[in-house]
PDB file of N, CA and C in Angstrom:
ATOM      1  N   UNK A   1      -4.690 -45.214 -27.460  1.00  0.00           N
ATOM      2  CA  UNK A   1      -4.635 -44.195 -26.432  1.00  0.00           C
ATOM      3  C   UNK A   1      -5.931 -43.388 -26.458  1.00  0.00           C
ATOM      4  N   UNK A   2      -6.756 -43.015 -25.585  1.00  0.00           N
ATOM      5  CA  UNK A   2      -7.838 -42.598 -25.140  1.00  0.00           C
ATOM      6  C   UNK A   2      -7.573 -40.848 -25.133  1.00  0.00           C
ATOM      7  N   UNK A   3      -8.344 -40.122 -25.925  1.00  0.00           N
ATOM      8  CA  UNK A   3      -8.266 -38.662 -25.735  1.00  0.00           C
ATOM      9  C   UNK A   3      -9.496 -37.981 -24.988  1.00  0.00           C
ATOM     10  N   UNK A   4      -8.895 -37.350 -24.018  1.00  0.00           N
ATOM     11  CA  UNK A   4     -10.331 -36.629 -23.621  1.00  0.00           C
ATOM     12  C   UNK A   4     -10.449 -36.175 -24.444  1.00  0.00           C
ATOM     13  N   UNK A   5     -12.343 -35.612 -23.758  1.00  0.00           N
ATOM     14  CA  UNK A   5     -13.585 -34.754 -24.426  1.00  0.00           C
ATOM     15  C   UNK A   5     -13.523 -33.912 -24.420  1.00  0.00           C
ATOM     16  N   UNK A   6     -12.625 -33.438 -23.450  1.00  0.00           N
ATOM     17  CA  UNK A   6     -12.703 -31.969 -23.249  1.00  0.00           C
ATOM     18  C   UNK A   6     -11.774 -31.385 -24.314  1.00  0.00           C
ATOM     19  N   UNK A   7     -12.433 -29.688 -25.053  1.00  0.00           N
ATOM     20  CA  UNK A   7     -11.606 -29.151 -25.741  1.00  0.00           C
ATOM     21  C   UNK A   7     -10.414 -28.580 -24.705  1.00  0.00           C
ATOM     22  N   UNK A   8      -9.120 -28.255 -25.767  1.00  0.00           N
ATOM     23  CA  UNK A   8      -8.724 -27.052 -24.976  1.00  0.00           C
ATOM     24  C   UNK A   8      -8.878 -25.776 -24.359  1.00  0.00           C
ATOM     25  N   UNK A   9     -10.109 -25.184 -25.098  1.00  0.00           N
ATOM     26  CA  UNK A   9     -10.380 -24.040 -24.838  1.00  0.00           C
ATOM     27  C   UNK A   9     -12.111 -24.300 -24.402  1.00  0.00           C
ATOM     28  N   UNK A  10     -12.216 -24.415 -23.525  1.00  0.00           N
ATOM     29  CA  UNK A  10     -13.367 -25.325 -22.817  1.00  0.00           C
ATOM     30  C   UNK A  10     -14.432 -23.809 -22.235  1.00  0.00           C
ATOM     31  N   UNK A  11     -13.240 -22.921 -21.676  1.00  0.00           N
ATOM     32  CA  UNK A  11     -13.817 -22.014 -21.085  1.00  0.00           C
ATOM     33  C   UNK A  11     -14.260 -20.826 -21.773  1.00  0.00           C
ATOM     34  N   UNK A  12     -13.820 -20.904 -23.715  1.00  0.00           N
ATOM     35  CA  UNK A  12     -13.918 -19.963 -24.177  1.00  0.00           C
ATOM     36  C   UNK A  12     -15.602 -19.543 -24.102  1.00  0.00           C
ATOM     37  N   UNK A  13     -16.403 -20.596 -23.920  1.00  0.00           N
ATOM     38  CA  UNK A  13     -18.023 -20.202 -24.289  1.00  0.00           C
ATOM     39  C   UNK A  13     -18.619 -20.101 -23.082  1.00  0.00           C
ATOM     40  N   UNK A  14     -17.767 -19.671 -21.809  1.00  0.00           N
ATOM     41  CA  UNK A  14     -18.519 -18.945 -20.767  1.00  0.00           C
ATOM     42  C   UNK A  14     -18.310 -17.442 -20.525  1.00  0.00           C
ATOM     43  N   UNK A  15     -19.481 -17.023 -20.445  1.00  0.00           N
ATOM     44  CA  UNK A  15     -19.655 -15.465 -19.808  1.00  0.00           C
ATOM     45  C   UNK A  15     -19.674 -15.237 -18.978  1.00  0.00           C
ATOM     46  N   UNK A  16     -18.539 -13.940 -18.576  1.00  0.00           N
ATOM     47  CA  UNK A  16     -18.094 -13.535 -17.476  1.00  0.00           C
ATOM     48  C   UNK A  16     -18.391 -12.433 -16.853  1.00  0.00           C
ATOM     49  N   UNK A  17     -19.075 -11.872 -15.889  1.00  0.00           N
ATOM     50  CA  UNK A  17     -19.892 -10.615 -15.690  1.00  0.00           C
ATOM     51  C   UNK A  17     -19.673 -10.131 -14.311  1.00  0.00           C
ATOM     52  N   UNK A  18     -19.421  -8.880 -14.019  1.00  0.00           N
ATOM     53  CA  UNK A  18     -19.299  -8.135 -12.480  1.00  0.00           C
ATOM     54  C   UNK A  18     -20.384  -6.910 -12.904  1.00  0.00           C
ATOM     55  N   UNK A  19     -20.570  -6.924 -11.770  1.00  0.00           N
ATOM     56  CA  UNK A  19     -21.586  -5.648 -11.063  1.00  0.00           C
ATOM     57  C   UNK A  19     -20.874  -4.896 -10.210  1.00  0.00           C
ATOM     58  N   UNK A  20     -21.147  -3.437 -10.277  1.00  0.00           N
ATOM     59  CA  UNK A  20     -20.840  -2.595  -9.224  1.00  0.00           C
ATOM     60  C   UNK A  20     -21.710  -2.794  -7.801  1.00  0.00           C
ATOM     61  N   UNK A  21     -21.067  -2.491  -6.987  1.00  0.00           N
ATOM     62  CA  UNK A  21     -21.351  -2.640  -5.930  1.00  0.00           C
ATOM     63  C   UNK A  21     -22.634  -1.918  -5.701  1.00  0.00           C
ATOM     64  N   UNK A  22     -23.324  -0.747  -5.928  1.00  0.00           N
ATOM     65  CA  UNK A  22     -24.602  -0.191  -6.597  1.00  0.00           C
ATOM     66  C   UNK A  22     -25.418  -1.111  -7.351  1.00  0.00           C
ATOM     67  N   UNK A  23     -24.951  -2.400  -8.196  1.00  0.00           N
ATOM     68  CA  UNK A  23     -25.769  -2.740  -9.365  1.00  0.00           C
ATOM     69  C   UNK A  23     -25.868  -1.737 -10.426  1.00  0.00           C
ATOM     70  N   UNK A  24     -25.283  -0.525 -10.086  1.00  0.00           N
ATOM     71  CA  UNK A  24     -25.670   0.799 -11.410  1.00  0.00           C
ATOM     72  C   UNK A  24     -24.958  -0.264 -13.075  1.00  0.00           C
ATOM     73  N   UNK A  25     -24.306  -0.972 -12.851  1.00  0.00           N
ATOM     74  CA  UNK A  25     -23.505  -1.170 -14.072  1.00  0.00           C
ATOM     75  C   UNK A  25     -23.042  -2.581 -14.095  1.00  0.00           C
ATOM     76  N   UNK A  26     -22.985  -2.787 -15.245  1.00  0.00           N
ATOM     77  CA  UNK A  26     -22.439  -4.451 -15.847  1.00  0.00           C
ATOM     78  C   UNK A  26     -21.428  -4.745 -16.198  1.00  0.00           C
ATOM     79  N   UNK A  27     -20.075  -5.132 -16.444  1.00  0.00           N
ATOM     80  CA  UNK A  27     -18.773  -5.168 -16.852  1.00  0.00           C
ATOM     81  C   UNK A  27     -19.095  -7.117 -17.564  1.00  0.00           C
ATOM     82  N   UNK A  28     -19.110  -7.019 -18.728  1.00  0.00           N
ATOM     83  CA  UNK A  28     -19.190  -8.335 -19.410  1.00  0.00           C
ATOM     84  C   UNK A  28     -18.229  -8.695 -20.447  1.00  0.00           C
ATOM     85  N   UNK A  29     -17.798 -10.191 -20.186  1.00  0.00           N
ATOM     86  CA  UNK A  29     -16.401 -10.129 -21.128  1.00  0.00           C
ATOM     87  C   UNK A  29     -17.135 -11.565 -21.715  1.00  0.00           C
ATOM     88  N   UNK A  30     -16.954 -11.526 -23.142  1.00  0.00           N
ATOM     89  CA  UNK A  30     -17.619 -12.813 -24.104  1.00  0.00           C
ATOM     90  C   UNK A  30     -16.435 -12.966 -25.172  1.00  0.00           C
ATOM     91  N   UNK A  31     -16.948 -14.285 -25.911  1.00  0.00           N
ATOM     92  CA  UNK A  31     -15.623 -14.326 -26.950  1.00  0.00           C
ATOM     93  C   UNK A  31     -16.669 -14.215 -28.229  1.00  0.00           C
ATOM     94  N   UNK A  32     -15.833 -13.351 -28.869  1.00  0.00           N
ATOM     95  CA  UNK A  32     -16.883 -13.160 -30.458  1.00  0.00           C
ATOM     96  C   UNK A  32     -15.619 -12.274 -31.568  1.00  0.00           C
ATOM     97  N   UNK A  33     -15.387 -13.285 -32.205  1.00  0.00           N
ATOM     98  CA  UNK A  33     -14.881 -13.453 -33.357  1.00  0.00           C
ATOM     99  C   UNK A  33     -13.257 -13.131 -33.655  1.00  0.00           C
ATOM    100  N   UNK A  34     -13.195 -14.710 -32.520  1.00  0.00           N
ATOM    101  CA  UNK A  34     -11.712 -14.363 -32.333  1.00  0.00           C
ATOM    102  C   UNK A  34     -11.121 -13.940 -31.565  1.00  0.00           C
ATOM    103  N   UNK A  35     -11.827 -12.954 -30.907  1.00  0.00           N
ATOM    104  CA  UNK A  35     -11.102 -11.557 -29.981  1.00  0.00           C
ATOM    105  C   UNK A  35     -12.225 -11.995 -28.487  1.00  0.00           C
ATOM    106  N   UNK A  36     -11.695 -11.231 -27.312  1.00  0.00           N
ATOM    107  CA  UNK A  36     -12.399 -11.261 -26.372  1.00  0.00           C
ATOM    108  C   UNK A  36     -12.776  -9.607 -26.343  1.00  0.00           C
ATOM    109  N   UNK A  37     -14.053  -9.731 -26.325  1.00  0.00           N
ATOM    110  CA  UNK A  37     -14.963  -8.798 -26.030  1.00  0.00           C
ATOM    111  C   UNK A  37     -15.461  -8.261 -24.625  1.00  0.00           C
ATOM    112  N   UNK A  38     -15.349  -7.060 -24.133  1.00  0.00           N
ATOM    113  CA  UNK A  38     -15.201  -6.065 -22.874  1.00  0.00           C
ATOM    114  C   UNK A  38     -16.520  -5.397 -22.727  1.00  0.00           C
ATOM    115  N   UNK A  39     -17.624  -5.661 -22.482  1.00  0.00           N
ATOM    116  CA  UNK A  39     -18.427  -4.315 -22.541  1.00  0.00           C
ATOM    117  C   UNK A  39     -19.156  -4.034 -21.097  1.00  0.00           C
ATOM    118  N   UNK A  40     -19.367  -2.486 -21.048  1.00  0.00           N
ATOM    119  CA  UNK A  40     -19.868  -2.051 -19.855  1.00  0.00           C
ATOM    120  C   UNK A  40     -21.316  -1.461 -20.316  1.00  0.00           C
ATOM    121  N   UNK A  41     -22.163  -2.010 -19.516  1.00  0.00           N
ATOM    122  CA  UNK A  41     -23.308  -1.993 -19.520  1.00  0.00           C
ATOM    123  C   UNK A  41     -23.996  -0.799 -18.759  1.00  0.00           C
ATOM    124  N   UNK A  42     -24.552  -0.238 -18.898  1.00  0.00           N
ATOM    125  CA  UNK A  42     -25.739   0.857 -17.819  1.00  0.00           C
ATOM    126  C   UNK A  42     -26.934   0.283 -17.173  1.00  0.00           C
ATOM    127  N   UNK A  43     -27.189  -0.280 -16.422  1.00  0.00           N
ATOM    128  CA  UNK A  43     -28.379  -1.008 -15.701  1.00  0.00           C
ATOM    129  C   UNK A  43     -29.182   0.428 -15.280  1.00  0.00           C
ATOM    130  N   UNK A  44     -30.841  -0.520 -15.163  1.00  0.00           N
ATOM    131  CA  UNK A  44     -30.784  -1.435 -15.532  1.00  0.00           C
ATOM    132  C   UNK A  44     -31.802  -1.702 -17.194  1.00  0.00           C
ATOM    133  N   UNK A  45     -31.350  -0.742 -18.007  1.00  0.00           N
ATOM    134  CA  UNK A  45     -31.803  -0.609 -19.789  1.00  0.00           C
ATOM    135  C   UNK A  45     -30.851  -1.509 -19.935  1.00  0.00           C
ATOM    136  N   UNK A  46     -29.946  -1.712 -19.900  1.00  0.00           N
ATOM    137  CA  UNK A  46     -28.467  -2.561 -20.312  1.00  0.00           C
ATOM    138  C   UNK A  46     -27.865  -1.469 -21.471  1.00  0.00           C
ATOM    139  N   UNK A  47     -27.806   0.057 -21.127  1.00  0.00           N
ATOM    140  CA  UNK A  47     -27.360   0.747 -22.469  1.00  0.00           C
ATOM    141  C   UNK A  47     -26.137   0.374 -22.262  1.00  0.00           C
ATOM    142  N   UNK A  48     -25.184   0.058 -23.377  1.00  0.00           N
ATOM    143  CA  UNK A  48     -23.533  -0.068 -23.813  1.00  0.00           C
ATOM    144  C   UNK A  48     -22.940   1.147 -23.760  1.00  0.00           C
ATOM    145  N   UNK A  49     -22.368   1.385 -22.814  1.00  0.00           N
ATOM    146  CA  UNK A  49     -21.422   2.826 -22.988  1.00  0.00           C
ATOM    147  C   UNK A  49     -19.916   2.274 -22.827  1.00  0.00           C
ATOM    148  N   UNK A  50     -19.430   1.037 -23.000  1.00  0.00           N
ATOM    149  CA  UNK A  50     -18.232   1.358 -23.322  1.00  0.00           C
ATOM    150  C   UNK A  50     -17.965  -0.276 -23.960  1.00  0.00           C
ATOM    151  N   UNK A  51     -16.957  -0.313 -24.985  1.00  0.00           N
ATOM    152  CA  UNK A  51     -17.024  -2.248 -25.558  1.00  0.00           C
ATOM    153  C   UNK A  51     -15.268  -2.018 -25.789  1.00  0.00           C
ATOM    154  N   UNK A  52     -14.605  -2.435 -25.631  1.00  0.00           N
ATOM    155  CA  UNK A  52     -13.342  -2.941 -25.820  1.00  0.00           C
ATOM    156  C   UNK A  52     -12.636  -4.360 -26.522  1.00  0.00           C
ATOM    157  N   UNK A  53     -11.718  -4.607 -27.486  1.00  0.00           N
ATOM    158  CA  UNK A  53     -11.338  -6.259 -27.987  1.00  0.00           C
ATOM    159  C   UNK A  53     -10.188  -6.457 -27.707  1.00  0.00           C
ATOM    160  N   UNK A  54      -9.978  -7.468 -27.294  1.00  0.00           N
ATOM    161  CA  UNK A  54      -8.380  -7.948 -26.896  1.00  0.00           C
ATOM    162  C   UNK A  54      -8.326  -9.563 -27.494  1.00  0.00           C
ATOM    163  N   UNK A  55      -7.020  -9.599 -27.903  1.00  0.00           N
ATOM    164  CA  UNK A  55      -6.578 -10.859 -28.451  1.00  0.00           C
ATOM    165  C   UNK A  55      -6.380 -11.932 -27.558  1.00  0.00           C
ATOM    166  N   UNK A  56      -6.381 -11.634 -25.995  1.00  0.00           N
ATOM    167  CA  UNK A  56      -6.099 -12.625 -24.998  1.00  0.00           C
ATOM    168  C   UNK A  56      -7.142 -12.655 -23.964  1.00  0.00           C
ATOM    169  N   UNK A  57      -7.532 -13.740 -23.710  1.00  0.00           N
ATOM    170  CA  UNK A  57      -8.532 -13.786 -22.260  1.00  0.00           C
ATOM    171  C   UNK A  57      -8.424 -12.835 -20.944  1.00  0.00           C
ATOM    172  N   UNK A  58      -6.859 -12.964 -20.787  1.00  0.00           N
ATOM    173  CA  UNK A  58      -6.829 -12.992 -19.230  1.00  0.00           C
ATOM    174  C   UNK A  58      -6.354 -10.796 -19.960  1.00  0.00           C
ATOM    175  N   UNK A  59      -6.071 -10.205 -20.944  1.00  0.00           N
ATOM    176  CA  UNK A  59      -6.470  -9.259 -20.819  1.00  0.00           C
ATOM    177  C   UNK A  59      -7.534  -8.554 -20.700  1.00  0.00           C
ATOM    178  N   UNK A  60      -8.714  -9.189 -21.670  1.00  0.00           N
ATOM    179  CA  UNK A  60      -9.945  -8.776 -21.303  1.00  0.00           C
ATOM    180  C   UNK A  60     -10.870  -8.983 -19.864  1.00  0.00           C
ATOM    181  N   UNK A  61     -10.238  -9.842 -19.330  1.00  0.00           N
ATOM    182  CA  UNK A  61     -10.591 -10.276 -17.495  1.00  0.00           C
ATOM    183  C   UNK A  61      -9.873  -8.852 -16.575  1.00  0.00           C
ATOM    184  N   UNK A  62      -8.520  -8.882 -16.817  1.00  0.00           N
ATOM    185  CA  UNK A  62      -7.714  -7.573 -16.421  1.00  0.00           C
ATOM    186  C   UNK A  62      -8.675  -6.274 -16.238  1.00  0.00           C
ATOM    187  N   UNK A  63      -9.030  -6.021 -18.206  1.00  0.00           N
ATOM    188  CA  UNK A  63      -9.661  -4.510 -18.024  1.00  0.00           C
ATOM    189  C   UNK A  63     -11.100  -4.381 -17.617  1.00  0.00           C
ATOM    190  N   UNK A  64     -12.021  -5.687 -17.704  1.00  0.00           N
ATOM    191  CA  UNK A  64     -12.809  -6.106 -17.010  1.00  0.00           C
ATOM    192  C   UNK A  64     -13.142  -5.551 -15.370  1.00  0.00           C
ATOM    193  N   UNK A  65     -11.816  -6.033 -14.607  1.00  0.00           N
ATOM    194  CA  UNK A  65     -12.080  -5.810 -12.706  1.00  0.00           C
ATOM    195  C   UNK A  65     -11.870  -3.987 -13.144  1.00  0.00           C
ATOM    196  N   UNK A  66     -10.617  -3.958 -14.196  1.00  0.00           N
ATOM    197  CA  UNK A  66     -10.416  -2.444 -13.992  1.00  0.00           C
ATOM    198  C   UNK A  66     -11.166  -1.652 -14.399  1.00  0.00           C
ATOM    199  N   UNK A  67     -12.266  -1.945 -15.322  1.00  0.00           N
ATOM    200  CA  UNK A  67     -13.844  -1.278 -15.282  1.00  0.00           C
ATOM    201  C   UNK A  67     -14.470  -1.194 -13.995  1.00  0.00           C
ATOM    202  N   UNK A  68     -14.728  -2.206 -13.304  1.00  0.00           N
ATOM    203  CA  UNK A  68     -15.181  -2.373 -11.802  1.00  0.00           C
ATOM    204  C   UNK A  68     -14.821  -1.518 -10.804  1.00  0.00           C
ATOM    205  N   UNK A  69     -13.238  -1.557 -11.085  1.00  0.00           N
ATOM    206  CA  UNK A  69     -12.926  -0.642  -9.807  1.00  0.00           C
ATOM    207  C   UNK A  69     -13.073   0.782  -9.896  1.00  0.00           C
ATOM    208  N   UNK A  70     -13.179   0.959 -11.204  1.00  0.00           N
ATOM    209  CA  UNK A  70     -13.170   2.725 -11.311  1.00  0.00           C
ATOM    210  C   UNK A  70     -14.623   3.459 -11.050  1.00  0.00           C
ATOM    211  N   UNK A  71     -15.122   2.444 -11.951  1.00  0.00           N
ATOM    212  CA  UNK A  71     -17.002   2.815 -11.582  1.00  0.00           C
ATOM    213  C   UNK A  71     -17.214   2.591 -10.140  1.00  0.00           C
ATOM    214  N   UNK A  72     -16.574   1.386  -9.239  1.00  0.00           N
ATOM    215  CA  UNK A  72     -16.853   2.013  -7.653  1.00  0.00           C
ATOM    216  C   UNK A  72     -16.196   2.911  -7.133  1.00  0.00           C
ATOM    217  N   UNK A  73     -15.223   3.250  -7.288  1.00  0.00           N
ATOM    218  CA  UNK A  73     -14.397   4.659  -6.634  1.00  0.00           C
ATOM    219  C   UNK A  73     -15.113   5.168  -7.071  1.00  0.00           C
ATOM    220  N   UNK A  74     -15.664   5.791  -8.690  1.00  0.00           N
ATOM    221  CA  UNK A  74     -16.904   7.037  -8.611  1.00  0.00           C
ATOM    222  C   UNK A  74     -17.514   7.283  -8.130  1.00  0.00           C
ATOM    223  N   UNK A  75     -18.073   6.116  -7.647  1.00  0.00           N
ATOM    224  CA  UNK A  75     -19.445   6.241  -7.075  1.00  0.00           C
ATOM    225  C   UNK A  75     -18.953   6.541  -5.597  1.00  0.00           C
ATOM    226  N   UNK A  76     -17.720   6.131  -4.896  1.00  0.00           N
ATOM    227  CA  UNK A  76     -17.311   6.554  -4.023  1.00  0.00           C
ATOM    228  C   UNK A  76     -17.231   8.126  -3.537  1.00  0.00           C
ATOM    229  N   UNK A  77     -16.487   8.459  -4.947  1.00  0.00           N
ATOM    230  CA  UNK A  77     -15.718  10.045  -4.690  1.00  0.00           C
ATOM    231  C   UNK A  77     -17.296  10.456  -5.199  1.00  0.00           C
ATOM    232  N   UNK A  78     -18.038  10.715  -5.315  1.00  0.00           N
ATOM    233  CA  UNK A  78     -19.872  11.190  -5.394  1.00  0.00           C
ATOM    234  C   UNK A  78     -20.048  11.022  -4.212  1.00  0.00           C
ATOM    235  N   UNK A  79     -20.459  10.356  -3.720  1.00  0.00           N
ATOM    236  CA  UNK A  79     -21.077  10.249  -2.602  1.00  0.00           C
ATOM    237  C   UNK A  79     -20.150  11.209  -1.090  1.00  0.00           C
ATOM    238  N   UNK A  80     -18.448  11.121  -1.138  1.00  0.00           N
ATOM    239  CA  UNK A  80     -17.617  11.736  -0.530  1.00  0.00           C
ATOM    240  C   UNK A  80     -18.183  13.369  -0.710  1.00  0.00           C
ATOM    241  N   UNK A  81     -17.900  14.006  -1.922  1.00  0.00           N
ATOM    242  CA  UNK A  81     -18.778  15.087  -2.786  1.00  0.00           C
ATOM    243  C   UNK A  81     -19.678  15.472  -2.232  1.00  0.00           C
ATOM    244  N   UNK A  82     -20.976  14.638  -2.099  1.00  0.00           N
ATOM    245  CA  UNK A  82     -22.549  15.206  -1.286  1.00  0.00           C
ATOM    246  C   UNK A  82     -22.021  15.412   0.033  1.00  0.00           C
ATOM    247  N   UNK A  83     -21.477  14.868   0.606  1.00  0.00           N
ATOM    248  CA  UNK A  83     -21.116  14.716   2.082  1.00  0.00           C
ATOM    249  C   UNK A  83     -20.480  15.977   2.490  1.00  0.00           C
ATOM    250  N   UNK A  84     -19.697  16.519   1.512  1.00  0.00           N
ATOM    251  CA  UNK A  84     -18.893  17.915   2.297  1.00  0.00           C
ATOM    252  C   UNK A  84     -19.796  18.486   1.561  1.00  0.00           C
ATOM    253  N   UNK A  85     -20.517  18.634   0.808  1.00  0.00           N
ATOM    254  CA  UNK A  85     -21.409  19.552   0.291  1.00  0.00           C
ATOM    255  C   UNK A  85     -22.616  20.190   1.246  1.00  0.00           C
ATOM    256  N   UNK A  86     -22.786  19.133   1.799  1.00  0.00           N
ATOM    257  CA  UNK A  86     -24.129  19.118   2.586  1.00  0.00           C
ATOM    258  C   UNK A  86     -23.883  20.048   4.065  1.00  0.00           C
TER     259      UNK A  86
END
């Protein structure tokens, strides 16, 4: 009987990355040591202001978009902010 090549976990050694809609920021999820790794980036230095570990993929994908979405509503409710300000 013939076994594929492929591992099971095939997808563990790809990196997964969103940008805010600005580009202001990086949301990157990697696997390192065991755990899946979360970090939010500051563009464009790449400073780390926030890293998170989760035992499962599809949680670190989860808090991943939910990094995304909050850093664009900020940048939303800012910009809303200047607008009645002005």
């Amino acid at each position: 009987m013939a076994i594929s090549g492929k591992r099971r976990f095939d997808d563990d050694d790809k990196v997964v990355r969103y940008t805010t809609a600005e580009n202001d920021f990086e949301v990157e999820v990697t696997r390192t040591l065991q755990k899946w790794c979360v970090t939010v980036y500051q563009l464009p230095a790449r400073d780390i202001l926030a890293q998170d570990f989760f035992p499962e993929r599809w949680k670190a994908l989860a808090r991943a978009q939910d990094f995304i979405r909050l850093l664009n509503q900020r940048n939303k409710k800012e910009g809303a902010e200047v607008e009645l300000e002005s």
